[in-house]
N, C-alpha and C. Protein backbone atom coordinates (compact mmCIF):
# COMPACT_ATOMS: atom_id res chain seq x y z
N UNK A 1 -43.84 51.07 15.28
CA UNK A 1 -44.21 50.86 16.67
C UNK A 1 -43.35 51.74 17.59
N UNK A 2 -42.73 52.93 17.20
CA UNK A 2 -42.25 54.03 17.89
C UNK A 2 -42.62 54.29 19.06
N UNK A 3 -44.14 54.74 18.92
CA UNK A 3 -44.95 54.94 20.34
C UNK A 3 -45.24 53.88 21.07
N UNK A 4 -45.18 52.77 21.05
CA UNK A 4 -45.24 51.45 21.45
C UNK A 4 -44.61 50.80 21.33
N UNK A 5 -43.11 50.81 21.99
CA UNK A 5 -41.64 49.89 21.79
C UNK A 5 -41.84 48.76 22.29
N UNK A 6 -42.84 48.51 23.45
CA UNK A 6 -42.78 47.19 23.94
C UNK A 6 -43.72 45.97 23.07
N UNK A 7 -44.75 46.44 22.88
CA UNK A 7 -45.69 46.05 21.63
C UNK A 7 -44.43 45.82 20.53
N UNK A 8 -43.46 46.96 20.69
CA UNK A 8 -43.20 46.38 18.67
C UNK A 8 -42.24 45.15 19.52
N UNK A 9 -41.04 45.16 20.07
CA UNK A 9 -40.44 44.02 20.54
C UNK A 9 -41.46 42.73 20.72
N UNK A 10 -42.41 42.38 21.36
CA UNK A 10 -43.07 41.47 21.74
C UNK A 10 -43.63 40.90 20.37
N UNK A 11 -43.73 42.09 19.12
CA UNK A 11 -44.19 41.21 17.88
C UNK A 11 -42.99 40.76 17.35
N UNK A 12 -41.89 41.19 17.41
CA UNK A 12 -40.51 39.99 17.52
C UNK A 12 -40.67 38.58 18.30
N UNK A 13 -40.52 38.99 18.93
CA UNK A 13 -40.34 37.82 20.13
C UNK A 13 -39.80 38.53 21.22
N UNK A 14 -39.89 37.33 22.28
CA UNK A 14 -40.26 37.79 23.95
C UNK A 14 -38.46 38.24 23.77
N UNK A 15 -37.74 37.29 23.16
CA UNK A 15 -36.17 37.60 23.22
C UNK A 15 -35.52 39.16 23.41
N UNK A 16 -36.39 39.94 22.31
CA UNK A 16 -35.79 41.34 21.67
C UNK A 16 -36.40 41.70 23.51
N UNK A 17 -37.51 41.40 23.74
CA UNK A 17 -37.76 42.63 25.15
C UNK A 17 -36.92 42.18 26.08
N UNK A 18 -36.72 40.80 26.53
CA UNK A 18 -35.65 40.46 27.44
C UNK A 18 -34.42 40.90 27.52
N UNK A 19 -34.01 41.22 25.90
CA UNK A 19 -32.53 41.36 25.78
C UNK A 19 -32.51 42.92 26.05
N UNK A 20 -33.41 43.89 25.92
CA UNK A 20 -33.61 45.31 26.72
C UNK A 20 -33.47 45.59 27.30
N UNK A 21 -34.71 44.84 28.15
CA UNK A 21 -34.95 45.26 29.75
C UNK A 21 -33.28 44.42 30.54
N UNK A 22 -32.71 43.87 29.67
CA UNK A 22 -31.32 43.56 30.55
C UNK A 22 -30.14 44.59 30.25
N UNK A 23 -30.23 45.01 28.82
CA UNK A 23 -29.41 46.33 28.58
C UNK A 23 -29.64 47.26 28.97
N UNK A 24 -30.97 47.58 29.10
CA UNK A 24 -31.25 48.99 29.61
C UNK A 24 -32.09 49.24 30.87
N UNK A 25 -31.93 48.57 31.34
CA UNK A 25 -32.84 48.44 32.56
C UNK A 25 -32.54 47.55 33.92
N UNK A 26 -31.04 46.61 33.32
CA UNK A 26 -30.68 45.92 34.83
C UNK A 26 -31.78 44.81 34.84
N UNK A 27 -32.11 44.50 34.59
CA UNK A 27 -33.30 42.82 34.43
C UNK A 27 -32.63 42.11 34.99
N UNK A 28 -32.93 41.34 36.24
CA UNK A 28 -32.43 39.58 35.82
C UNK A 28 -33.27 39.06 36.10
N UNK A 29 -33.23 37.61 35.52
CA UNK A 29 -34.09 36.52 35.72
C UNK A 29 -34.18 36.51 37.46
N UNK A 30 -35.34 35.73 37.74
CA UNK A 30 -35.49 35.03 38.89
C UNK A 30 -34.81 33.54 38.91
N UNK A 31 -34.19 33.12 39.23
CA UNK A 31 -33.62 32.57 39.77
C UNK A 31 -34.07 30.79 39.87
N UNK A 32 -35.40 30.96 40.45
CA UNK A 32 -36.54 30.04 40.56
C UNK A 32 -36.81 29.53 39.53
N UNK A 33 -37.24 30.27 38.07
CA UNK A 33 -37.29 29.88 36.81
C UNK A 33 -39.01 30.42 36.81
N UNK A 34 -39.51 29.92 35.63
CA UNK A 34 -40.64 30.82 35.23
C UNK A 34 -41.54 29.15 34.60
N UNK A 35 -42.81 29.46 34.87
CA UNK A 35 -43.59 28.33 34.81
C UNK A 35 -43.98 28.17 33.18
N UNK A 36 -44.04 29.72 32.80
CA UNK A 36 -44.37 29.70 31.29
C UNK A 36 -43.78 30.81 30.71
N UNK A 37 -43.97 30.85 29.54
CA UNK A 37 -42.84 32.49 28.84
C UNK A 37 -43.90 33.75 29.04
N UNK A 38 -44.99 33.65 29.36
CA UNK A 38 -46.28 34.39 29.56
C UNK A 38 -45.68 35.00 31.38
N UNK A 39 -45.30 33.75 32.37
CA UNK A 39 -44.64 34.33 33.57
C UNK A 39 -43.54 35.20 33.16
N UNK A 40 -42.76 34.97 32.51
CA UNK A 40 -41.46 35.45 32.40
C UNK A 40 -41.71 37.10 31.43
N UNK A 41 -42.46 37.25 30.20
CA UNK A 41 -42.81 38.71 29.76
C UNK A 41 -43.45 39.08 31.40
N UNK A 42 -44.24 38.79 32.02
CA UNK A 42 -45.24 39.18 33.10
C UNK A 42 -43.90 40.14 33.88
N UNK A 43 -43.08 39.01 34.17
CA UNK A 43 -41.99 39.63 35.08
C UNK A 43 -40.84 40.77 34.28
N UNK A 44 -40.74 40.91 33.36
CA UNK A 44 -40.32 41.20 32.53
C UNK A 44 -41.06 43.02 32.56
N UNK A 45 -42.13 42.99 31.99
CA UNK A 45 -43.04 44.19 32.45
C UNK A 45 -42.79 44.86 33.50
N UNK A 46 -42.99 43.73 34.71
CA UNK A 46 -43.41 44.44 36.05
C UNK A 46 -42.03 45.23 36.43
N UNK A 47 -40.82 44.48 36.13
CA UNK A 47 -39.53 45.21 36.80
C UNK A 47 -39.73 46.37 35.72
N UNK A 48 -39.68 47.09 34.51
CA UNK A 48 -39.79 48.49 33.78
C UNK A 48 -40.81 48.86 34.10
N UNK A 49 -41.64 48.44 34.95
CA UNK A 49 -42.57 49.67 35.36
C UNK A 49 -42.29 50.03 36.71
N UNK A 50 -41.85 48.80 37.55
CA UNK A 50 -41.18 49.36 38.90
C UNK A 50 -39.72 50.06 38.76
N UNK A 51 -38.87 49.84 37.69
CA UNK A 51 -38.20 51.05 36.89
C UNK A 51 -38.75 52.20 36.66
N UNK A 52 -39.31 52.46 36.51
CA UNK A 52 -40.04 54.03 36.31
C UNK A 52 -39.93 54.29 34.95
N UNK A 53 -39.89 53.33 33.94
CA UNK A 53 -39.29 53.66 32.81
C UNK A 53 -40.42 54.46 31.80
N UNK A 54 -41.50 54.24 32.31
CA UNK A 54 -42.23 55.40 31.78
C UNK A 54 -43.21 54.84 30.76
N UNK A 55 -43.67 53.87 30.25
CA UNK A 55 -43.30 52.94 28.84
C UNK A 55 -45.26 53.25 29.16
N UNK A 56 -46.15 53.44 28.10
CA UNK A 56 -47.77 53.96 28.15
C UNK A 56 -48.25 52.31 27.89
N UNK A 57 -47.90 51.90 27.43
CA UNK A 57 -48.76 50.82 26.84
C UNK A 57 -48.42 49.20 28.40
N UNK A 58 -47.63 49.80 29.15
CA UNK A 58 -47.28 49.23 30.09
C UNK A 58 -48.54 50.11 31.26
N UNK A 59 -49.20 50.53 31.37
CA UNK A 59 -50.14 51.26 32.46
C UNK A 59 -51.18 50.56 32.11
N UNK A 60 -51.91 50.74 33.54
CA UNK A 60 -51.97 51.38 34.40
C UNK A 60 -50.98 50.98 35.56
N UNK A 61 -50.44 51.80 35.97
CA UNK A 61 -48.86 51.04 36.91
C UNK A 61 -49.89 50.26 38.06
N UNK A 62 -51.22 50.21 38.78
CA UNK A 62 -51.68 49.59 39.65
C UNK A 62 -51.52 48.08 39.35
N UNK A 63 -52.04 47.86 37.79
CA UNK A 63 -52.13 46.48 37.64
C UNK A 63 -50.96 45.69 38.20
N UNK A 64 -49.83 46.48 38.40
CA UNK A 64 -48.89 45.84 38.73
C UNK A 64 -48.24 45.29 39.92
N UNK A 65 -49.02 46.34 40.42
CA UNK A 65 -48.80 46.38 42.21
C UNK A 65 -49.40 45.36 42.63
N UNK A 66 -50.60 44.41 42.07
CA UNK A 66 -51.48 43.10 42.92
C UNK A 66 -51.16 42.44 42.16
N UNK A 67 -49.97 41.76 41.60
CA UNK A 67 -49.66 40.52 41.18
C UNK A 67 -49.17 39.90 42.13
């Protein structure tokens, strides 16, 4: 899952992408808390793509903009 790092993490578990996007990307939780782990990948996504991190299987960057 080379070409698709976030895909291969997520077939781990949500953990391996959280623990990323906080090493390499500055992540933090909200604060508020997350209604389901489905909110929390959601948010999770949206900050590495408003990172610019570049990631294909994360596009189209619009979807992200009307959440």
């Amino acid at each position: 899952m080379e070409e698709r790092p976030i895909i291969g993490m997520l077939l781990k578990n949500l953990g391996s992408l959280y623990e990323f996007a906080v090493r390499e990307y500055g992540y933090e939780e909200d604060m508020r808390g997350y209604i389901s782990k489905c909110h929390l990948c959601l948010d999770i996504r949206r900050h590495l793509v408003n990172s610019n991190a570049g990631f294909k299987e994360l596009e189209p960057k619009e979807f992200y903009e009307h959440l």
